[in-house]
N, C-alpha and C. Protein backbone atom coordinates (compact mmCIF):
# COMPACT_ATOMS: atom_id res chain seq x y z
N UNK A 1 14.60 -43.54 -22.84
CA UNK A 1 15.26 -42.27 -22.61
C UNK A 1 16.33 -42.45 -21.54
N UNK A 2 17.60 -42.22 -21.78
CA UNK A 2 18.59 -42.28 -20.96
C UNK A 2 18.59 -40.99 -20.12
N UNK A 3 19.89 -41.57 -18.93
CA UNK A 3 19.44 -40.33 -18.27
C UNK A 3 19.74 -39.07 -18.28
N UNK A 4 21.11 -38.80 -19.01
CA UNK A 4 21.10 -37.68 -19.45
C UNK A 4 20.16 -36.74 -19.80
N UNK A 5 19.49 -37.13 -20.75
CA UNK A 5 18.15 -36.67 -21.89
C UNK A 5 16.96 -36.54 -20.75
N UNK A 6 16.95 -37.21 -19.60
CA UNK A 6 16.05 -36.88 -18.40
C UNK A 6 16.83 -35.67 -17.77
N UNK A 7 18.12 -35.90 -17.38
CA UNK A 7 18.44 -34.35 -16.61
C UNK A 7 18.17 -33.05 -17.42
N UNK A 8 18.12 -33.23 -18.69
CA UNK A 8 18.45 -32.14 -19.63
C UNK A 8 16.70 -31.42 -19.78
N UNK A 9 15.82 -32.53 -19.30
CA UNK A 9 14.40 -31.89 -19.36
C UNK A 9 14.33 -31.95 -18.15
N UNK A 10 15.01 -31.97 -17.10
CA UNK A 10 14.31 -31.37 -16.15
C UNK A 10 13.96 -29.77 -15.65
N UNK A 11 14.77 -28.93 -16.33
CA UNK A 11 14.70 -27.92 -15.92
C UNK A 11 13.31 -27.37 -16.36
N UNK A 12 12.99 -28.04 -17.81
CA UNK A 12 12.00 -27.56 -18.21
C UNK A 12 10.46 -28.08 -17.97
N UNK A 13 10.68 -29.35 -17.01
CA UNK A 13 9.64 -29.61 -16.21
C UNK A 13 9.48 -29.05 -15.17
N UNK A 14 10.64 -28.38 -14.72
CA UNK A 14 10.24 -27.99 -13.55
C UNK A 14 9.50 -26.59 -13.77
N UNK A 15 10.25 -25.42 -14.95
CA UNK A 15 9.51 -24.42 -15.39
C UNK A 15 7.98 -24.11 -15.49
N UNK A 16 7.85 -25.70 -16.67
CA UNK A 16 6.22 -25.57 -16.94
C UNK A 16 5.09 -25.79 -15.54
N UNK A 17 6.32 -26.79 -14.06
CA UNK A 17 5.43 -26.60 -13.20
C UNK A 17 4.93 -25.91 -12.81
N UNK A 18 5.91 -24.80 -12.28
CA UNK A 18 5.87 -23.58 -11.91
C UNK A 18 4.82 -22.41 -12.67
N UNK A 19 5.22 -22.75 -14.14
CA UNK A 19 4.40 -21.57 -14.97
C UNK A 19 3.02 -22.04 -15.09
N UNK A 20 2.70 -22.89 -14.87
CA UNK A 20 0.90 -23.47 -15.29
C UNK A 20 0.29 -24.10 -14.30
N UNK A 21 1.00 -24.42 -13.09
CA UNK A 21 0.27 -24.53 -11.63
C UNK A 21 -0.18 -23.34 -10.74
N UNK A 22 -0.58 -24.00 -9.77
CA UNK A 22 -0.88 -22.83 -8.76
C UNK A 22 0.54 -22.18 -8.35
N UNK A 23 1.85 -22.47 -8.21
CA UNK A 23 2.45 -22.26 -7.48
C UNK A 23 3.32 -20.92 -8.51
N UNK A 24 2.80 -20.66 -9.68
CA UNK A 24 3.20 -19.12 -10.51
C UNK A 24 3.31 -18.27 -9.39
N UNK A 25 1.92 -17.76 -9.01
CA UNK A 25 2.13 -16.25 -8.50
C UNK A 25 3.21 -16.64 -6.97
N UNK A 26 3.65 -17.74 -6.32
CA UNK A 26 4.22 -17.74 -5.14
C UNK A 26 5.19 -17.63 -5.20
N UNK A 27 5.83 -18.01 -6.96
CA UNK A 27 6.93 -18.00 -7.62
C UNK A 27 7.46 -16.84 -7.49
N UNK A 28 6.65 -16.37 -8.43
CA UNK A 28 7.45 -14.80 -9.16
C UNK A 28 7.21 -14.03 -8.24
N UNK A 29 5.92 -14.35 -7.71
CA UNK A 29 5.53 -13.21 -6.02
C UNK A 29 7.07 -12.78 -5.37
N UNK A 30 7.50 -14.66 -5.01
CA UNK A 30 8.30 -14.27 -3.84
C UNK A 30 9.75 -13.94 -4.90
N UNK A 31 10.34 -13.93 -5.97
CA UNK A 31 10.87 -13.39 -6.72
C UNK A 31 11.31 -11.51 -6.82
N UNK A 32 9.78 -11.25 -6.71
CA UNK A 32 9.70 -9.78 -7.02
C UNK A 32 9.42 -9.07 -5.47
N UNK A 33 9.45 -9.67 -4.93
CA UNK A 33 9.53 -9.25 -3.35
C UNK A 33 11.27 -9.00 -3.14
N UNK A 34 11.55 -10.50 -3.63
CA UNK A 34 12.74 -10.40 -2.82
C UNK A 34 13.62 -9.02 -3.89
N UNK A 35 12.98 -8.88 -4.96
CA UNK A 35 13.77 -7.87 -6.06
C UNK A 35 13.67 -6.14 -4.82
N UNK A 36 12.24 -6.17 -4.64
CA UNK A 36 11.52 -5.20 -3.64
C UNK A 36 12.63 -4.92 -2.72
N UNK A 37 12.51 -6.00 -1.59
CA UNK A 37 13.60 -5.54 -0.92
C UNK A 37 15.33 -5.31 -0.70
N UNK A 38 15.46 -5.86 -1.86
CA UNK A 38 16.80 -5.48 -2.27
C UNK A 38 16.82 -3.91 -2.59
N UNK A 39 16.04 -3.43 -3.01
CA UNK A 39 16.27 -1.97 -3.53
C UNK A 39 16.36 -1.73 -5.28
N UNK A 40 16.94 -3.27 -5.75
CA UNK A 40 16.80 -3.17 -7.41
C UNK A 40 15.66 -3.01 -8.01
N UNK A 41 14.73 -3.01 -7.63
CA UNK A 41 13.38 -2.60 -8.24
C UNK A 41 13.04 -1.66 -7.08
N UNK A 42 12.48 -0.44 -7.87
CA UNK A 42 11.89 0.84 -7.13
C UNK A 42 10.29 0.55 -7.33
N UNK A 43 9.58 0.62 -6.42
CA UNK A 43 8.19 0.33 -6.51
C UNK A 43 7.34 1.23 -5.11
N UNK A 44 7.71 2.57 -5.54
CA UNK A 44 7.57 3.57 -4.34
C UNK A 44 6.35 3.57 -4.18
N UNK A 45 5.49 3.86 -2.94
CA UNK A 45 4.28 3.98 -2.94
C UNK A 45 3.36 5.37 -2.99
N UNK A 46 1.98 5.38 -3.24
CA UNK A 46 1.68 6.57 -4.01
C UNK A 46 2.06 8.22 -3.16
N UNK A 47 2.34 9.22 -3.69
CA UNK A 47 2.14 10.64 -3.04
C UNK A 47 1.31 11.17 -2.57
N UNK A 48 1.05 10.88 -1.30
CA UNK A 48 -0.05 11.16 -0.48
C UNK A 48 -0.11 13.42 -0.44
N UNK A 49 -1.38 13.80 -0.98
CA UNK A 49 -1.19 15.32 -0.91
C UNK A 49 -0.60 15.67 0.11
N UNK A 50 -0.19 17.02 0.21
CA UNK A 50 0.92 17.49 1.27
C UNK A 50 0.39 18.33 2.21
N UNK A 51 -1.14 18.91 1.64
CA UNK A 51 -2.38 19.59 1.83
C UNK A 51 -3.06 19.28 2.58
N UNK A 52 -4.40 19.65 1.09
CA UNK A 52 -5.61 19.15 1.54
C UNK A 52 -5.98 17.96 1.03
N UNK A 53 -6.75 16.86 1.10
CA UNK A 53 -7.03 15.83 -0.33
C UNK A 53 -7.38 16.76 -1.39
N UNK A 54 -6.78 16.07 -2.68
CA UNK A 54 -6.92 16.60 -4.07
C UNK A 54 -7.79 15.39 -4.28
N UNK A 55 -8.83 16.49 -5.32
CA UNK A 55 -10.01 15.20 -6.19
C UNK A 55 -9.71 15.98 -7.11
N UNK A 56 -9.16 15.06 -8.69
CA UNK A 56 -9.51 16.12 -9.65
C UNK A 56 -10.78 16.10 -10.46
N UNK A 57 -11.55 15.13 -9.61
CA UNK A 57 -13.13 15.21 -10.23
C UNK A 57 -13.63 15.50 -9.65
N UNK A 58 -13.70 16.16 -8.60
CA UNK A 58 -14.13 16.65 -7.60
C UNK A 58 -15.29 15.68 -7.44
N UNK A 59 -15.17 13.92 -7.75
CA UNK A 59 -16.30 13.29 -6.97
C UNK A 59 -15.49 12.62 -5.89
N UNK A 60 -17.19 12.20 -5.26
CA UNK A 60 -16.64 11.44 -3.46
C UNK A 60 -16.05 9.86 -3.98
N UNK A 61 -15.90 9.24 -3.39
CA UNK A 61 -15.62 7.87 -3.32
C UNK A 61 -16.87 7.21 -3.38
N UNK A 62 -17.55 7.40 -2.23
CA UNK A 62 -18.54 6.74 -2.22
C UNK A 62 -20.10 7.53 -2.98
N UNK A 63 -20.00 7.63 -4.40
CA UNK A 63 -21.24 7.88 -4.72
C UNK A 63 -22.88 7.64 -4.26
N UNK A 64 -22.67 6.15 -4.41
CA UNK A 64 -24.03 5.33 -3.87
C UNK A 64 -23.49 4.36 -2.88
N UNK A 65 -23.01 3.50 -3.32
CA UNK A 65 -22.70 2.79 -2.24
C UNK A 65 -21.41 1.11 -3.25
N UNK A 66 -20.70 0.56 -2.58
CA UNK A 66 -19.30 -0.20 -3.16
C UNK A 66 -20.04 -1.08 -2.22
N UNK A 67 -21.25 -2.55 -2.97
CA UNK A 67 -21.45 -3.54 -2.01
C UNK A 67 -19.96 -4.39 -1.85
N UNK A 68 -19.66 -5.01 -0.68
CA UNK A 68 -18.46 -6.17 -0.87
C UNK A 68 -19.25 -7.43 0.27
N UNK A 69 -18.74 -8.30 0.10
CA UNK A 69 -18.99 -9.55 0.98
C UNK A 69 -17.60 -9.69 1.67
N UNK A 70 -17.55 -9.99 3.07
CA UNK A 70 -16.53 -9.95 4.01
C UNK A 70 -16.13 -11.57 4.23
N UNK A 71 -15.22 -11.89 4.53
CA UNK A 71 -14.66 -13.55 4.52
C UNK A 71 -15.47 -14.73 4.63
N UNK A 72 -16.83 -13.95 5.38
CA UNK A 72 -17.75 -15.14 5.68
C UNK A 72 -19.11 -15.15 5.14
N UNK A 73 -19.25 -14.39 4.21
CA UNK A 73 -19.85 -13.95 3.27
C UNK A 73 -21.13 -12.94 3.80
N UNK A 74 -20.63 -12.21 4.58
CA UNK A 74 -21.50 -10.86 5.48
C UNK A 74 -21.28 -9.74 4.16
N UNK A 75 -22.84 -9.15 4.11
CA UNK A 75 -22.38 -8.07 3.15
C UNK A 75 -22.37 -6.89 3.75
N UNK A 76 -21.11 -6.00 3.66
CA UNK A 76 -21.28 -4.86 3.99
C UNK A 76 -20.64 -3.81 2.76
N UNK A 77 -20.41 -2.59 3.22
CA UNK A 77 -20.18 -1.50 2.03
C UNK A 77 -19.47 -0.69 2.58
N UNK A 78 -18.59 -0.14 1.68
CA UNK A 78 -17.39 0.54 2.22
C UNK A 78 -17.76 1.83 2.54
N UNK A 79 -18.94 2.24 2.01
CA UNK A 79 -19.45 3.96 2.82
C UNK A 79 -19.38 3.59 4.70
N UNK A 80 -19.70 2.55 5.09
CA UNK A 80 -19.42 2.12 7.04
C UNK A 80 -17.76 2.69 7.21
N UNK A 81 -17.59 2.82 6.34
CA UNK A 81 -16.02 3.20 6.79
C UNK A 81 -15.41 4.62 6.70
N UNK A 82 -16.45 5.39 5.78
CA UNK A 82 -16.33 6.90 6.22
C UNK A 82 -16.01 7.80 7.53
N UNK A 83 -15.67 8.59 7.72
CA UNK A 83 -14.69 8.93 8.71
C UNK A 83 -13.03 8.44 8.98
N UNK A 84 -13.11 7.73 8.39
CA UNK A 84 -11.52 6.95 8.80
C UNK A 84 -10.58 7.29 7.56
N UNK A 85 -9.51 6.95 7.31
CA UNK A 85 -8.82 7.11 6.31
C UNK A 85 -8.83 5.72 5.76
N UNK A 86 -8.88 5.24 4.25
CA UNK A 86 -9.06 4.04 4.29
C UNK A 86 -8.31 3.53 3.04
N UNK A 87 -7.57 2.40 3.19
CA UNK A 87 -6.28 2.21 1.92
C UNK A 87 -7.58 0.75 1.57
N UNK A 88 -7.52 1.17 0.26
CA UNK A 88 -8.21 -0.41 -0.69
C UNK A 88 -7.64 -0.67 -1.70
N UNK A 89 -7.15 -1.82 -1.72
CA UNK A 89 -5.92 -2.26 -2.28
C UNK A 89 -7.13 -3.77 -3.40
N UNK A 90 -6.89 -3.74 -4.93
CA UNK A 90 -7.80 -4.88 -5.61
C UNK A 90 -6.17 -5.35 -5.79
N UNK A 91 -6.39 -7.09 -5.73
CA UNK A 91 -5.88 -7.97 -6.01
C UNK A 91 -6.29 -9.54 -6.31
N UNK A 92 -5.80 -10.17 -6.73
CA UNK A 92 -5.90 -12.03 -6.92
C UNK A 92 -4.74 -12.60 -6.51
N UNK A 93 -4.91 -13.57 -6.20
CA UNK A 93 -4.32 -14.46 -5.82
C UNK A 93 -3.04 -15.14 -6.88
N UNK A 94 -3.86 -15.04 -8.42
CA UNK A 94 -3.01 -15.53 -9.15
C UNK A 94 -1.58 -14.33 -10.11
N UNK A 95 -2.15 -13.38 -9.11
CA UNK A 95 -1.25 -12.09 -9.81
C UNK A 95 -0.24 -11.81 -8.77
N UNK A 96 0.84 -12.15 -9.62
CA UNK A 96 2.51 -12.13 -8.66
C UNK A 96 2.81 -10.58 -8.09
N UNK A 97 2.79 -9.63 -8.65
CA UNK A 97 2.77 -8.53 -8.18
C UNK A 97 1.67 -8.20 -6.95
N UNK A 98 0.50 -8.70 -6.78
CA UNK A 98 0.00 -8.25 -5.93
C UNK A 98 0.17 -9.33 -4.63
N UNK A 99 0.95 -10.81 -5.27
CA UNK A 99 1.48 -11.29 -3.93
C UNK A 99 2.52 -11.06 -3.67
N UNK A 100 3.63 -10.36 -4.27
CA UNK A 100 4.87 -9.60 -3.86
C UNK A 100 4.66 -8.64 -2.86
N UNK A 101 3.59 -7.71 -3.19
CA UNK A 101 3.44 -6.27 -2.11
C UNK A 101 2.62 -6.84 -0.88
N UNK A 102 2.37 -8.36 -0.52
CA UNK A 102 1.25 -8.48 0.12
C UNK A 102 1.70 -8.14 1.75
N UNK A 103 3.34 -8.86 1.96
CA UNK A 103 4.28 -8.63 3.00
C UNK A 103 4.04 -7.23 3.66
N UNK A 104 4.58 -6.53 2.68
CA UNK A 104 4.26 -4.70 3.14
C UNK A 104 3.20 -4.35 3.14
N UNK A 105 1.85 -4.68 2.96
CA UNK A 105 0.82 -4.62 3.75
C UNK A 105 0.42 -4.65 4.91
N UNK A 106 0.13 -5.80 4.86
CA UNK A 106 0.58 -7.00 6.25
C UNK A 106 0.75 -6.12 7.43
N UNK A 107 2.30 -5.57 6.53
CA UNK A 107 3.50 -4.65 8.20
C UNK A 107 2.59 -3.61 8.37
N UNK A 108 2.25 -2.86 6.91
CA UNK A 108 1.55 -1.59 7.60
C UNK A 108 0.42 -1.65 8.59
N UNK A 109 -0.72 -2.60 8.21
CA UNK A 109 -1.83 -3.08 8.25
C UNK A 109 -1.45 -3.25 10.08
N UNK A 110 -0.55 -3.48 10.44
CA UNK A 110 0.04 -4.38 11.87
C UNK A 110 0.34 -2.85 12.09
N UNK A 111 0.75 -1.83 12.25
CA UNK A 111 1.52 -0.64 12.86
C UNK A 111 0.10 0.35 12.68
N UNK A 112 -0.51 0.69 11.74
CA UNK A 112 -1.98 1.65 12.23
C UNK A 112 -2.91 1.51 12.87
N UNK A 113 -3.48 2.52 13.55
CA UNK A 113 -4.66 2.86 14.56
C UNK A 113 -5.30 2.75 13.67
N UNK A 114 -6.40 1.48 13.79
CA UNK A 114 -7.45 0.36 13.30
C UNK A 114 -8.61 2.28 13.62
N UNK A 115 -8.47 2.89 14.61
CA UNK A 115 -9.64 3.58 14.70
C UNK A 115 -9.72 4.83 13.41
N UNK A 116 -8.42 5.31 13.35
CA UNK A 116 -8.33 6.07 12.25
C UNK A 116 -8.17 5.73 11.12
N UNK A 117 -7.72 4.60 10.15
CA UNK A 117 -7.25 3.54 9.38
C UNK A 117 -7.54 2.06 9.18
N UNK A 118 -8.69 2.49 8.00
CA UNK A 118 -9.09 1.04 7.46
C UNK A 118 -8.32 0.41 6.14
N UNK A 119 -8.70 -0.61 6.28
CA UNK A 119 -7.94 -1.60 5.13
C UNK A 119 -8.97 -2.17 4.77
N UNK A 120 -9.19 -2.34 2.84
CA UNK A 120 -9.98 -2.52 2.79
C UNK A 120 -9.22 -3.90 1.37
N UNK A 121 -8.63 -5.11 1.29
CA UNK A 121 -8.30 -5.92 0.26
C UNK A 121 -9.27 -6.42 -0.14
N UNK A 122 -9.43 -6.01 -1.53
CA UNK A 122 -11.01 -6.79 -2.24
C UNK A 122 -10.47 -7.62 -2.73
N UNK A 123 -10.74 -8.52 -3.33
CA UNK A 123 -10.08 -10.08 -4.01
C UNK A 123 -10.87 -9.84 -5.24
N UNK A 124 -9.82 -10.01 -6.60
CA UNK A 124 -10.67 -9.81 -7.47
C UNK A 124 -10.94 -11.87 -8.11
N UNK A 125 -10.33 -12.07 -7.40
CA UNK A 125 -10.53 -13.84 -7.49
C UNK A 125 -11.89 -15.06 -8.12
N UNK A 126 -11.91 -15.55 -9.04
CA UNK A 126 -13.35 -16.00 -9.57
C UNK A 126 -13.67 -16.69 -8.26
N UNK A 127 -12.50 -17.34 -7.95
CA UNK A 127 -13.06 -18.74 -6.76
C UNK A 127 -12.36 -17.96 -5.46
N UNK A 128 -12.93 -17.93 -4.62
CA UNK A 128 -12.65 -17.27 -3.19
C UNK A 128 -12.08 -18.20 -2.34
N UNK A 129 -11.98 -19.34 -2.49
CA UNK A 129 -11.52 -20.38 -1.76
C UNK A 129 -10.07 -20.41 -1.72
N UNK A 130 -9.58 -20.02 -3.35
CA UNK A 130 -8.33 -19.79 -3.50
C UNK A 130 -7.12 -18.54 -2.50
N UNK A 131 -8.25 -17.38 -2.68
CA UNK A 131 -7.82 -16.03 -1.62
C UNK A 131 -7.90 -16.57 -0.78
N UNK A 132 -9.23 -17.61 0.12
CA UNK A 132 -8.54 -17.85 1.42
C UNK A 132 -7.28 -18.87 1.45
N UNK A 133 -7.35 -19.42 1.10
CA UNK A 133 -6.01 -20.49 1.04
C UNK A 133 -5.01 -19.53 0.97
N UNK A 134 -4.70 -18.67 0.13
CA UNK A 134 -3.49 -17.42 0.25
C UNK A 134 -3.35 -17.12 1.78
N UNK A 135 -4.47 -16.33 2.10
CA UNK A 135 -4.27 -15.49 3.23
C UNK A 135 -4.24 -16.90 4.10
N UNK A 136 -4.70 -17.56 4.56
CA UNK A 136 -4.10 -18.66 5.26
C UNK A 136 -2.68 -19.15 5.37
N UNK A 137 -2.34 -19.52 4.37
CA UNK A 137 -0.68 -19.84 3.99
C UNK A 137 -0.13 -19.01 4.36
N UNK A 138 -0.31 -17.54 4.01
CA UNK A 138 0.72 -16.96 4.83
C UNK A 138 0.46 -15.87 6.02
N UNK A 139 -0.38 -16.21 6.70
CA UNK A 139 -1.03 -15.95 7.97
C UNK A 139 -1.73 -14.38 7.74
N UNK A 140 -1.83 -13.72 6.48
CA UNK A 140 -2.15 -12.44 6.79
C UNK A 140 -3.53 -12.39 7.57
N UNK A 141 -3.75 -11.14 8.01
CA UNK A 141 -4.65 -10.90 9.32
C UNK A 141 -5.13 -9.31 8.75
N UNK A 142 -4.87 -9.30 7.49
CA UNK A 142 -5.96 -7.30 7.16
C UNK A 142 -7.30 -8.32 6.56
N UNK A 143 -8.30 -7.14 6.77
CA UNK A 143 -9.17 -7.25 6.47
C UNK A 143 -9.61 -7.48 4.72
N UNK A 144 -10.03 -8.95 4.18
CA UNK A 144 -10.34 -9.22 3.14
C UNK A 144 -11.71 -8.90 2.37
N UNK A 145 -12.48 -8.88 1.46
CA UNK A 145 -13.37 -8.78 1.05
C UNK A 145 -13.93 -8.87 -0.23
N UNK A 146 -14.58 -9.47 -0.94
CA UNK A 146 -15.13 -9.73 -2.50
C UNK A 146 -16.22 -8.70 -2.94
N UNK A 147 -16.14 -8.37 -4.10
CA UNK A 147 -17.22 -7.58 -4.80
C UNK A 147 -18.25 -8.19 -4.64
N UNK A 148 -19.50 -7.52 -4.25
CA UNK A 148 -20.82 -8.13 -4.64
C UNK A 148 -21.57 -7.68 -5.71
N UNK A 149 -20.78 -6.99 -6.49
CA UNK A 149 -21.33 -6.44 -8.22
C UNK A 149 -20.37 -5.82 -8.48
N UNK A 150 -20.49 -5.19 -10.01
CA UNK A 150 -19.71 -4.25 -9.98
C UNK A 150 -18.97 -3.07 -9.45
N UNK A 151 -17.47 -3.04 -9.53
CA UNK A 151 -16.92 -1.72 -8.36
C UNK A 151 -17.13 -0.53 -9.42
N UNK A 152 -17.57 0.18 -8.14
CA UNK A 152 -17.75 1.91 -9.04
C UNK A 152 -16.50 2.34 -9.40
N UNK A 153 -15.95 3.45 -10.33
CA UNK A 153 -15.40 4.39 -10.02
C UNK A 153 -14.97 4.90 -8.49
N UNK A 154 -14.26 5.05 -7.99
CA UNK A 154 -12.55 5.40 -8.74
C UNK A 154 -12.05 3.72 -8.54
N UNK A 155 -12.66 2.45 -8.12
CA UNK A 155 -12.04 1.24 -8.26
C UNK A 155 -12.29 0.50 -9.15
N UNK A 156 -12.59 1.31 -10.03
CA UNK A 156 -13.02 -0.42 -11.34
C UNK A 156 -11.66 0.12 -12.52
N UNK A 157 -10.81 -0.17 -11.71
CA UNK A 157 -9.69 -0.80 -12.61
C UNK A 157 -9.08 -1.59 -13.72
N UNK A 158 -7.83 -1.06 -14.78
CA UNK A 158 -8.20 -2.22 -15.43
C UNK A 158 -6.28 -2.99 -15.14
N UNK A 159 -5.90 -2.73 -14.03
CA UNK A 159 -4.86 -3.67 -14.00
C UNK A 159 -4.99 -3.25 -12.28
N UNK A 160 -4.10 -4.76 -11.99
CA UNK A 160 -4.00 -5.00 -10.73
C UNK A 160 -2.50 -5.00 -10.48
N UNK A 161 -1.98 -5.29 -9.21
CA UNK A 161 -2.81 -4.85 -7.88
C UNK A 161 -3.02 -3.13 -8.12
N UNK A 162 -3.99 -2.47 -7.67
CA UNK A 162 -4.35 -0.96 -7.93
C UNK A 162 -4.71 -0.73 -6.64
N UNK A 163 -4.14 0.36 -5.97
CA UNK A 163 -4.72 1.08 -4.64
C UNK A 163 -5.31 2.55 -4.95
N UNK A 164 -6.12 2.46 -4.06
CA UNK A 164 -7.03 3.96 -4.06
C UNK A 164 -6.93 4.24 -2.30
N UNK A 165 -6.55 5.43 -2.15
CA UNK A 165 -6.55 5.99 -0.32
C UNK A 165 -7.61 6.85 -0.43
N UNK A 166 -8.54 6.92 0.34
CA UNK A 166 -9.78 7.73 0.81
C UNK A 166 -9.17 8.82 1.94
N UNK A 167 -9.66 9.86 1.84
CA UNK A 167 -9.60 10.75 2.78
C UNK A 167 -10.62 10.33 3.89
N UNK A 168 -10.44 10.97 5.56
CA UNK A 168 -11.61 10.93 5.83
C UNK A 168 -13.17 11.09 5.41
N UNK A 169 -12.91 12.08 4.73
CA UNK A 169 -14.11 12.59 3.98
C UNK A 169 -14.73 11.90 2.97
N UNK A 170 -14.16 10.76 2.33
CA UNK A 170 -14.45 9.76 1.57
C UNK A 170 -14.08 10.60 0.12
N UNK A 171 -12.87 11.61 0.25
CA UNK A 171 -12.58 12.05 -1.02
C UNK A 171 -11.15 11.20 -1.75
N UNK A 172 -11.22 10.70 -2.75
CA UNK A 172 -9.96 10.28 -3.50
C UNK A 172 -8.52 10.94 -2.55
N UNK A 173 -7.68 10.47 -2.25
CA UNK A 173 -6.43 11.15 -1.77
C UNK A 173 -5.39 10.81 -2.64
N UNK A 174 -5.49 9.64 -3.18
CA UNK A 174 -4.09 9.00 -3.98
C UNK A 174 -4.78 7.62 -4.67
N UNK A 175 -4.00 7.62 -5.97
CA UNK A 175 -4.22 6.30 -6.78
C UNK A 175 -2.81 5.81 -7.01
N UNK A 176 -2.87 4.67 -7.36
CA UNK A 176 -1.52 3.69 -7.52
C UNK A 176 -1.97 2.62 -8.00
N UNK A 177 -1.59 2.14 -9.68
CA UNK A 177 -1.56 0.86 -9.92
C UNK A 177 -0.34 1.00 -10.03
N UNK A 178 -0.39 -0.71 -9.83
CA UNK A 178 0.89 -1.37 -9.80
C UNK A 178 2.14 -1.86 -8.19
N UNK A 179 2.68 -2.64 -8.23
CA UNK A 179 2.89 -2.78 -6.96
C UNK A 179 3.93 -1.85 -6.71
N UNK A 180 3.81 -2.10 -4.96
CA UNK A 180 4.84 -0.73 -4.63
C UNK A 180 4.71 -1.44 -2.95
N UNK A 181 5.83 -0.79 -2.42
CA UNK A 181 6.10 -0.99 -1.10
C UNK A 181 5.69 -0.10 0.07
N UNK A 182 4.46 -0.14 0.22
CA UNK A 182 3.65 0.32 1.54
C UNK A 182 4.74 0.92 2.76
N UNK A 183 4.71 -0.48 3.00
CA UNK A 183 5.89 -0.45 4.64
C UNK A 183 7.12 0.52 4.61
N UNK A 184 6.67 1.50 4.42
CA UNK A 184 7.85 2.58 5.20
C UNK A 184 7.34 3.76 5.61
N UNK A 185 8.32 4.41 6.89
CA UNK A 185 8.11 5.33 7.39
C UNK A 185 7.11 6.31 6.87
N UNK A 186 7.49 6.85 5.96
CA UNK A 186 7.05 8.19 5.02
C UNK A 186 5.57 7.70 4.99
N UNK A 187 5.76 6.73 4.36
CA UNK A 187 4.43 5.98 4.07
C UNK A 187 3.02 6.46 4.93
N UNK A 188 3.75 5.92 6.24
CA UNK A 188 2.56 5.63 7.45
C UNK A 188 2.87 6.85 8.25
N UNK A 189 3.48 7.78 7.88
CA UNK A 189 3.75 9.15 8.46
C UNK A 189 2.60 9.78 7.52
N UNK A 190 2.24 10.11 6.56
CA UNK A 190 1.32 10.50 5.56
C UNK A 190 -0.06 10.01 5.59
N UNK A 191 -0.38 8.59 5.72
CA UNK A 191 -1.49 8.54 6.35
C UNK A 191 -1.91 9.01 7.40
N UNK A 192 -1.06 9.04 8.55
CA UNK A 192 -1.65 9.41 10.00
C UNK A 192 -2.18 10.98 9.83
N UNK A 193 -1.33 11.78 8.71
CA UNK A 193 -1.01 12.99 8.95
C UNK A 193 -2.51 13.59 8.05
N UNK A 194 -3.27 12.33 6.99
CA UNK A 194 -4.44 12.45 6.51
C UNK A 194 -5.47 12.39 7.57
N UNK A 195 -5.18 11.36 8.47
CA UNK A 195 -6.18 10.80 8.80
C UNK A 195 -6.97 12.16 10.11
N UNK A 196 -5.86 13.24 9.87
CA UNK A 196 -6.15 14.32 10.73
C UNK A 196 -6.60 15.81 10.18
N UNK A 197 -7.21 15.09 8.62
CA UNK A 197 -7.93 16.02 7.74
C UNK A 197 -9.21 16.48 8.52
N UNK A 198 -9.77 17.27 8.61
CA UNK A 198 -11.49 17.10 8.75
C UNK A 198 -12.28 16.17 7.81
N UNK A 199 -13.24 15.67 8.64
CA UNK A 199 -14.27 14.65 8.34
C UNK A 199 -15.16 15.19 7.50
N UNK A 200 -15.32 16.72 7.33
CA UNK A 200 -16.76 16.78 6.56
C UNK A 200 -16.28 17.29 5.07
């Protein structure tokens, strides 16, 4: 093979690297980020009520109880987090959209009162080793966590990344699949402004 006929496949070696290695979702991740912050892709984040929390099932969040395992494999459950306002965001590692929005997390995750405002990233990941290697690589610091069975209602989703916001009260406030850009004003003006719902 001359070398021409080598330059002429390289592009397409380099494609299939990209498309069938690990390095897809870092690809298109950082692709659709950078689309994000350009403004050419709109990926607004959800409408937080203007109210009171709206449930239109009028169920809680926490029925029985959402077991998860925490980074070091501690099990706890997201009812410990009642009282607070709490953003839970399902994602993998190998899904580009949910490593695109991971940045604007991150920021928000870094600017809220930890006392009023939990974060709750479940990894929907077979191998967990992989999520940590993510959050390692790129230093994030919110709070991670794995299913320890099935997720109830309102999180058993069937596309990712999907966010659900809890009221204090542990009532539904907002759903959002699909990615979207957290980090702005409005954003974290709307949580704070939940997080000053009543608790009961």
């Amino acid at each position: 093979m001359n070398r021409k006929n080598l330059l002429q496949l390289l592009p397409w070696a380099l494609f299939a690297v990209v498309m069938f290695t690990d390095l897809r979702p870092v690809v298109l991740g950082g692709l659709q980020r950078g689309l994000l912050a350009t403004g050419l892709w709109q990926a607004d984040a959800p409408q937080l009520p203007a109210t009171a929390p709206i449930v239109t099932t009028g169920a809680a969040a926490y029925p029985h109880n959402v077991p998860l395992l925490d980074l070091t494999g501690r099990p706890v459950n997201l009812s410990e987090l009642k009282g607070k306002v709490v953003f839970v965001n399902l994602w993998a590692s190998w899904c580009p959209p949910c490593v695109a929005e991971m940045p604007g997390i991150q920021a928000l995750y870094q600017k809220m009162d930890p006392t009023k405002v939990a974060f709750v990233m479940i990894s929907l990941d077979e191998n967990p080793v992989k999520a940590r290697k993510l959050l390692q690589r790129k230093g994030y610091t919110f709070p991670v966590y794995f299913p320890a069975g099935p997720l109830a209602p309102p999180f058993d989703s069937n596309s990712i990344p999907s966010t659900v916001i809890l009221a204090p009260n542990g009532q539904v406030a907002a759903r959002h699949e699909g990615m979207a850009d957290y980090d702005t004003p409005e954003f974290k003006a709307a949580l704070e402004k939940l997080a000053a719902y009543p608790r009961s």
